[in-house]
Structures are given as C-alpha cells and as structure tokens.
C-alpha atoms as a PDB file:
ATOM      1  CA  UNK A   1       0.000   0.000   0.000  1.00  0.00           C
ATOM      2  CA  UNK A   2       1.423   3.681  -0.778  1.00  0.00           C
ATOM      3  CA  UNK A   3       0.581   6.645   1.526  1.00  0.00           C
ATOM      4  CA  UNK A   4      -2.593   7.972  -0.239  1.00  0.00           C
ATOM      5  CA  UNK A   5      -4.232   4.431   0.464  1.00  0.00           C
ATOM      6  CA  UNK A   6      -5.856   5.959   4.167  1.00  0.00           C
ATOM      7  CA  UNK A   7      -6.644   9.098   2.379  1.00  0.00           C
ATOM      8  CA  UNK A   8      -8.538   7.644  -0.212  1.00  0.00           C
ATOM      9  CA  UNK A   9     -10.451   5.241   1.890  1.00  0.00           C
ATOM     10  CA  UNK A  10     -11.236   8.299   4.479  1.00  0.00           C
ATOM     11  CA  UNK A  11     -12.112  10.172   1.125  1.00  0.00           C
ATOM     12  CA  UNK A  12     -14.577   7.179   0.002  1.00  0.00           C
ATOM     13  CA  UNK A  13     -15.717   6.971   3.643  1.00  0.00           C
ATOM     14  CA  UNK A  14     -16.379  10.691   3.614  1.00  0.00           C
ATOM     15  CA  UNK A  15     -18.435  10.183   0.356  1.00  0.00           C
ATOM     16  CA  UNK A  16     -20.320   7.448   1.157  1.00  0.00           C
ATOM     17  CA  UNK A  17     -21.616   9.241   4.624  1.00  0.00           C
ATOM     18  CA  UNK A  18     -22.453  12.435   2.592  1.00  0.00           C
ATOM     19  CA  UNK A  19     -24.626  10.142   0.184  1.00  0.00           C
ATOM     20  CA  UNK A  20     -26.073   8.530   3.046  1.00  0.00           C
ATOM     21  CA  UNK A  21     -26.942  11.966   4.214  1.00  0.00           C
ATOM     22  CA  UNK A  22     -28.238  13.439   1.101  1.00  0.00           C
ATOM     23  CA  UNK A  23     -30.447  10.566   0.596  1.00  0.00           C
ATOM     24  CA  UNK A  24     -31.662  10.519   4.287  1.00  0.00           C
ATOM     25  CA  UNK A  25     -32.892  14.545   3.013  1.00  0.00           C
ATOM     26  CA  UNK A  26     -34.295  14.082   0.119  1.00  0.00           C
ATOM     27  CA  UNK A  27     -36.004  11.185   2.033  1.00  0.00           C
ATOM     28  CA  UNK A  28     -37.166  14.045   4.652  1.00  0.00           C
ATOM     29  CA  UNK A  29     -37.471  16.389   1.500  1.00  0.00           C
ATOM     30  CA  UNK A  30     -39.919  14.287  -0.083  1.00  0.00           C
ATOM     31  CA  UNK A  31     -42.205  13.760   2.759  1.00  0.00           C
ATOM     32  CA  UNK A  32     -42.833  16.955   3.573  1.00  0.00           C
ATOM     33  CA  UNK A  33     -43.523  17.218  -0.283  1.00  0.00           C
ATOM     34  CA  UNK A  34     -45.936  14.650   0.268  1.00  0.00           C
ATOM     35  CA  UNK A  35     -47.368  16.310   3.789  1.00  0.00           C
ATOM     36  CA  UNK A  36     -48.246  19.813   1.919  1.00  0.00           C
ATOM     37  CA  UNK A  37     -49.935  17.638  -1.082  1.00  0.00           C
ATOM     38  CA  UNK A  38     -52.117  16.049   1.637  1.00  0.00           C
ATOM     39  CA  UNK A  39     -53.101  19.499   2.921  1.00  0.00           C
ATOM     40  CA  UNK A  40     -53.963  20.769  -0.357  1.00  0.00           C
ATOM     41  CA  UNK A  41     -56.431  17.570  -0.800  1.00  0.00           C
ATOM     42  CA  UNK A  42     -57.928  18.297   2.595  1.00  0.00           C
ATOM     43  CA  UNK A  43     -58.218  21.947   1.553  1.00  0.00           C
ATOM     44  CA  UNK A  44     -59.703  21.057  -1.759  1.00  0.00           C
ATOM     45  CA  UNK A  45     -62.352  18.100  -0.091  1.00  0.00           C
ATOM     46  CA  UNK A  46     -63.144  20.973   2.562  1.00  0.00           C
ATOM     47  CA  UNK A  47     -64.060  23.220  -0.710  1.00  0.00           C
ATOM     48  CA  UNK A  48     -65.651  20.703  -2.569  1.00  0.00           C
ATOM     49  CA  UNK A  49     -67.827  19.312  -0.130  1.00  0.00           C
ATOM     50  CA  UNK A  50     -69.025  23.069   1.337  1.00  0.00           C
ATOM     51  CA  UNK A  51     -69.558  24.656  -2.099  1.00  0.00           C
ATOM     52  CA  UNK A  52     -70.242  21.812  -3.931  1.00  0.00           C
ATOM     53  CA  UNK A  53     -71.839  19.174  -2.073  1.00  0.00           C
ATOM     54  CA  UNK A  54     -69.475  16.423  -3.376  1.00  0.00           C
ATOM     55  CA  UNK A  55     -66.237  15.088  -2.863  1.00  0.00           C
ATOM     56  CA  UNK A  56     -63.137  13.486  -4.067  1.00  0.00           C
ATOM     57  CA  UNK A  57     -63.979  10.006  -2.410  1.00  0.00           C
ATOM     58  CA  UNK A  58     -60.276   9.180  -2.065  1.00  0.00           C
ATOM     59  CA  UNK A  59     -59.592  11.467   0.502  1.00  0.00           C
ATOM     60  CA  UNK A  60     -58.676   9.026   3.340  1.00  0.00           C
ATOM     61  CA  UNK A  61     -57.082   6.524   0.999  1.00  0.00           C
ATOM     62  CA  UNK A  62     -54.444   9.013  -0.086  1.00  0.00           C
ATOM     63  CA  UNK A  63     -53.879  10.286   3.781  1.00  0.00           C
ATOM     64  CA  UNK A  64     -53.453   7.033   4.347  1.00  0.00           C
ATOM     65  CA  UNK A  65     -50.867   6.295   1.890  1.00  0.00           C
ATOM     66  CA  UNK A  66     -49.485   9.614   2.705  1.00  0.00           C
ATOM     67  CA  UNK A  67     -48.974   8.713   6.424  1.00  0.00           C
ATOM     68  CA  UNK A  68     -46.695   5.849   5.817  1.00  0.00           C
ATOM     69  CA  UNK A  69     -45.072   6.998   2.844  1.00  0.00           C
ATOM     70  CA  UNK A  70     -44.191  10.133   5.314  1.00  0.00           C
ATOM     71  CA  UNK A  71     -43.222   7.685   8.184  1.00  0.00           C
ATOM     72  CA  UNK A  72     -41.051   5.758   6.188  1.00  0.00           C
ATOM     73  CA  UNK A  73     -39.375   8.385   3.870  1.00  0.00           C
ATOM     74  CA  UNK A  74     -37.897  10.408   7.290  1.00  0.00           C
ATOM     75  CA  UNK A  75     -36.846   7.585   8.992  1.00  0.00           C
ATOM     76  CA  UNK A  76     -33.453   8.077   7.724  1.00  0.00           C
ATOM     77  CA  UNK A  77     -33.055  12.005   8.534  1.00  0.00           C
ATOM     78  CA  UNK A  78     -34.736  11.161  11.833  1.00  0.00           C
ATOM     79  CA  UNK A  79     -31.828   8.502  12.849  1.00  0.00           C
ATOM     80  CA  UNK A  80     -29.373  11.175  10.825  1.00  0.00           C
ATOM     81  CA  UNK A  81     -30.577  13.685  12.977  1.00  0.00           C
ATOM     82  CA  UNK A  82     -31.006  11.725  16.250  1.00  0.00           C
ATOM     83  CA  UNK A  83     -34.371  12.479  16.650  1.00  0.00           C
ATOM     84  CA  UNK A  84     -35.612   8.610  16.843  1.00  0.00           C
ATOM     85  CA  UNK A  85     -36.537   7.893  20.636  1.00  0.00           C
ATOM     86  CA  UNK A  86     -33.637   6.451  21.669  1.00  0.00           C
ATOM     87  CA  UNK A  87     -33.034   4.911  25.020  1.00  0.00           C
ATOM     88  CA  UNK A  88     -29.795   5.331  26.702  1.00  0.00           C
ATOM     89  CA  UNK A  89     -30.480   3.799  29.816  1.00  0.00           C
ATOM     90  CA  UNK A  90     -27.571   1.230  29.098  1.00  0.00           C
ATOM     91  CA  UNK A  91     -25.137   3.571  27.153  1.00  0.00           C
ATOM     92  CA  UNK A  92     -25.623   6.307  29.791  1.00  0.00           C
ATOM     93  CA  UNK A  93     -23.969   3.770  32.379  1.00  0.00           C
ATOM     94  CA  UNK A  94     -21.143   2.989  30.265  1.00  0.00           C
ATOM     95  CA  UNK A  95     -17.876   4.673  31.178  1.00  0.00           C
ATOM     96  CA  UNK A  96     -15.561   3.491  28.809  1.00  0.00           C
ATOM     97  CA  UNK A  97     -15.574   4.635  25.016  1.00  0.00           C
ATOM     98  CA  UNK A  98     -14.967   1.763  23.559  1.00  0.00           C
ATOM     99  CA  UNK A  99     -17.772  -0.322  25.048  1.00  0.00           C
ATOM    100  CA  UNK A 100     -19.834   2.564  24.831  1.00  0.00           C
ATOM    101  CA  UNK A 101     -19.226   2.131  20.360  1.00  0.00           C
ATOM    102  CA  UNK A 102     -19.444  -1.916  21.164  1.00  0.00           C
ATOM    103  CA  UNK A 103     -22.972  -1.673  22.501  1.00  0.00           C
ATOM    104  CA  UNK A 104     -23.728   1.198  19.830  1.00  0.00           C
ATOM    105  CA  UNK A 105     -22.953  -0.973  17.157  1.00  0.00           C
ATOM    106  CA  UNK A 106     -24.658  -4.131  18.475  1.00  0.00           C
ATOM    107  CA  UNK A 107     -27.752  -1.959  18.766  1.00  0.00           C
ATOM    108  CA  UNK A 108     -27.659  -0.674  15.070  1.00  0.00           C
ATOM    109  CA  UNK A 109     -26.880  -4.019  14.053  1.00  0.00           C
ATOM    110  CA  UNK A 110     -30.020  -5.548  15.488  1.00  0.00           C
ATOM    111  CA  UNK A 111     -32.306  -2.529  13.655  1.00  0.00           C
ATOM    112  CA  UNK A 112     -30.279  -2.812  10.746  1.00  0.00           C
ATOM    113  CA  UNK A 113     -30.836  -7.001  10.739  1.00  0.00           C
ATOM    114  CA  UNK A 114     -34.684  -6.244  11.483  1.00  0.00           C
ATOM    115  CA  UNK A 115     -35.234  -3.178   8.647  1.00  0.00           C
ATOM    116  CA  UNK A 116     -33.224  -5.736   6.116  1.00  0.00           C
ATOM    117  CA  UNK A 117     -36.142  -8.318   6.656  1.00  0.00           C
ATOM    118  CA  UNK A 118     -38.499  -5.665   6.644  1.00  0.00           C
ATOM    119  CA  UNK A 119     -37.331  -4.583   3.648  1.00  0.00           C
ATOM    120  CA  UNK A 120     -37.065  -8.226   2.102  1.00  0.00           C
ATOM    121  CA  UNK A 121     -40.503  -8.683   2.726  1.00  0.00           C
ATOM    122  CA  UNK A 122     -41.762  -5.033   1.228  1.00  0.00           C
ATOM    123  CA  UNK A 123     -39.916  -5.737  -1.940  1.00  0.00           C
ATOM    124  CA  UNK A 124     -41.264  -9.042  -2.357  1.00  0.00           C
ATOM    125  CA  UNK A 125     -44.694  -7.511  -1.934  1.00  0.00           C
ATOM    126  CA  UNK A 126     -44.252  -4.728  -4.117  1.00  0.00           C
ATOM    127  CA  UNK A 127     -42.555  -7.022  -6.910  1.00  0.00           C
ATOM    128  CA  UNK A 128     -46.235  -9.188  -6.467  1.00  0.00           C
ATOM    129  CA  UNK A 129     -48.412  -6.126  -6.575  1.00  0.00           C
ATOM    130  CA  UNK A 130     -46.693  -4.916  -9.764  1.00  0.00           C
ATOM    131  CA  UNK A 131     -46.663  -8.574 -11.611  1.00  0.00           C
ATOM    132  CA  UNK A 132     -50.295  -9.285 -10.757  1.00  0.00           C
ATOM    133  CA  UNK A 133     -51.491  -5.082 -11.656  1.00  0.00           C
ATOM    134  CA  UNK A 134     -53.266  -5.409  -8.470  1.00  0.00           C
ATOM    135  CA  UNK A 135     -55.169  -2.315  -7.237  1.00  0.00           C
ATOM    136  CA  UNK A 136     -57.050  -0.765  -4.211  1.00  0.00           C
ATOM    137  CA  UNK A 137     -60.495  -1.622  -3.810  1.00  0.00           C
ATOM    138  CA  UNK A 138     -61.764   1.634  -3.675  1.00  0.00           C
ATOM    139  CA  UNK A 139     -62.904   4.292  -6.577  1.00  0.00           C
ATOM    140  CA  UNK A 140     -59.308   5.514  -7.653  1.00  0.00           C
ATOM    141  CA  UNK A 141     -58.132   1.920  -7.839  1.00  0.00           C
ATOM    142  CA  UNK A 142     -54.590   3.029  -6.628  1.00  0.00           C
ATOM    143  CA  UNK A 143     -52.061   0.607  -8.461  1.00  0.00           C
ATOM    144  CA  UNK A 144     -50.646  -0.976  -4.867  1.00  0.00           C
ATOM    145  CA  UNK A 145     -47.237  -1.579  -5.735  1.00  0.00           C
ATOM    146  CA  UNK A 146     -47.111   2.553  -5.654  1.00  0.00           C
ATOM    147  CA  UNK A 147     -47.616   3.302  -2.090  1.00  0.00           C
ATOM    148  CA  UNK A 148     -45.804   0.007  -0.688  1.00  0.00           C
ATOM    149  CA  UNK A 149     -42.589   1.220  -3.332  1.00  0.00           C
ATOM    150  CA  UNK A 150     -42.763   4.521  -0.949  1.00  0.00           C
ATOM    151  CA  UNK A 151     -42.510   2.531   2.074  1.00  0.00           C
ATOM    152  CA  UNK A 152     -39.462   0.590   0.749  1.00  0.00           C
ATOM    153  CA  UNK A 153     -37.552   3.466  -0.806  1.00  0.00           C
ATOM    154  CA  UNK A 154     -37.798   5.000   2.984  1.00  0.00           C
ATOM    155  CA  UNK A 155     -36.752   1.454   4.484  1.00  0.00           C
ATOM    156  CA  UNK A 156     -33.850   1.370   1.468  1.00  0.00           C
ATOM    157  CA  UNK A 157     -32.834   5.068   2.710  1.00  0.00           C
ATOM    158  CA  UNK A 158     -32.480   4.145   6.416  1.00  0.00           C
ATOM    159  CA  UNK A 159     -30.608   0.958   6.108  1.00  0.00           C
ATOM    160  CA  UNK A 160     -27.895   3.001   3.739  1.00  0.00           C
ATOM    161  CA  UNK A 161     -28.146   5.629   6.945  1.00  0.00           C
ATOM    162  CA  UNK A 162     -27.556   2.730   9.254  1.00  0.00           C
ATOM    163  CA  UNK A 163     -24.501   1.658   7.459  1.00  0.00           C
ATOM    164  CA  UNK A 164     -23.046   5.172   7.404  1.00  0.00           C
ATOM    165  CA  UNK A 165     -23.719   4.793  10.955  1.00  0.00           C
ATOM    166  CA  UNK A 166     -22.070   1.488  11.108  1.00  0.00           C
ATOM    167  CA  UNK A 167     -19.000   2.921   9.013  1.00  0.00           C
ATOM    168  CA  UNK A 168     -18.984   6.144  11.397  1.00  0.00           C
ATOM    169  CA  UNK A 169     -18.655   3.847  14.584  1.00  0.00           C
ATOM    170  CA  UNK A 170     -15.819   1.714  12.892  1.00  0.00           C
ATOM    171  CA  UNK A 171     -14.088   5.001  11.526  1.00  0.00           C
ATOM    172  CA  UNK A 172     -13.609   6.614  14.911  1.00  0.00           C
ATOM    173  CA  UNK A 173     -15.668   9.464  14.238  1.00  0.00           C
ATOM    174  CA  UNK A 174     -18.848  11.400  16.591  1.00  0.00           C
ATOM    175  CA  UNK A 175     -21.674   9.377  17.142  1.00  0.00           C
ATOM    176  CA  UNK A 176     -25.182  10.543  17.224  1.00  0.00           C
ATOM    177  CA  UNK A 177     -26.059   9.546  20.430  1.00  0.00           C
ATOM    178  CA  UNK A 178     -22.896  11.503  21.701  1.00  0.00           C
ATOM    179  CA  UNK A 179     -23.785  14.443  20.050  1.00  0.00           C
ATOM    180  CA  UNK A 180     -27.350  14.583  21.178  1.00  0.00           C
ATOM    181  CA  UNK A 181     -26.142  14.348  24.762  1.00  0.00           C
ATOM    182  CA  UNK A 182     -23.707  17.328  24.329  1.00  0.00           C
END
C-alpha cells in the first residue's frame, strides 16, 4: 500500500456518509412534499364538499398512503438527525468509550438485521403487486405496488443511513447519540 491508500479510503468513507446523508434529506425532502400535497387535498375536499356538495372520495385513501409513505421516507433524517426515541439507559452507564461504540454498534446491528427483513418482505410484496397489476379496492383503484414502493424506498434510505452509521462507529468518528447528549 502507498501513503494515499488511508486518504482515499477516508475520502470514500467521507463520500459514502455524505450520500447517506443526502439521501436521508431528500427522504425528509420528499415527505414533507408529500405532507403539503395532503393538505392541499384536505383543503380542496373541505371546498368541494361546502360549495359543492361532493367530494373526491379518495380522501382518506391518499392520507393514508401519505402517512406511511411520510413515516417511512424520514426515517433516515430522523436517525441522521437523532431524533428517533432512543433509550440510553444502558449507554448512559457505560464509562468506557470503547464499550460505549461496542454496545452502539450491536444496537444498530439488530435494527439494521430487522429493517433488512423488513425490507425483504416489502420488496417481495411490491414485486407481487406490480406482476399481478393489483389495485385498491376503492374508486381511484390506486395501483398498490405505488404506495408500498414509498414505504421501501424509505426502508432502502435508512438501512444506507444505518450503514453510514455502522462505518462512522468503525471510523472513529462522533456518534449521534454523543452528540445529542452534548
């Protein structure tokens, strides 16, 4: 190995957190895209229905999609951020730095095991929904592989931001728990 070897993997470490962090907000990005197109449909059912004595029908089918694909989509700038409820009961006891990362990484590794099989199961469910053209039952007969592909791209976008995290911890550098307590 020459000398620019640990600069070029710090570089490429570097990268791949700032990827993990641009994806994690234009994860966050997107749902509150999504948020302010649910308020204009509530605004325009409110209008419809007062004015115009109908409606849109598909009012709380599309909040509901909208809820999860919102949940989903910021779950990466949420863990980014650390605003996930977190409990540091455990870590909080732990005096050492280095067993302090050791549990920190166990813990990430058990969400990032659980979202992985999470995921597995979303994409198998989306990959159904799009081979069979199934649909909602309702009146807009909402192709269902759309909503569920939301849910997975914002399950895709917080595993990559748990494996920056993973990276960070094995790279030595801040950790978000640390800097939320500071």
């Amino acid at each position: 190995m020459n000398e620019s070897t640990p600069s070029l993997l710090r570089r490429m470490v570097d990268g791949f957190i700032c990827l993990a962090s641009w994806l994690s907000r234009s994860g966050a990005v997107l749902a509150a895209l999504i948020m302010a197109a649910m308020t204009l449909h509530v605004m325009l059912e409110i209008s419809l229905r007062a004015f115009f004595s109908t409606s849109t029908f598909v009012l709380d089918e599309f909040v509901g999609y909208g809820v999860a694909a919102m949940t989903f989509l910021s779950l990466g700038y949420a863990f980014e951020t650390s605003a996930l409820i977190r409990v540091n009961i455990l870590l909080a006891k732990i005096r050492t730095q280095l067993m302090r990362r050791f549990v920190e990484m166990l813990c990430v590794l058990a969400a990032f095991g659980l979202t992985c099989y999470l995921a597995n199961y979303f994409w198998r469910t989306v990959l159904r929904n799009w081979e069979r053209g199934s649909t909602s039952e309702t009146i807009a007969a909402v192709p269902l592989w759309i909503p569920e592909a939301f849910v997975l791209l914002g399950l895709a976008i917080f595993i990559i931001q748990m494996l920056s995290y993973i990276v960070k911890i094995m790279a030595g550098y801040s950790l978000n728990a640390e800097t939320a307590e500071e």
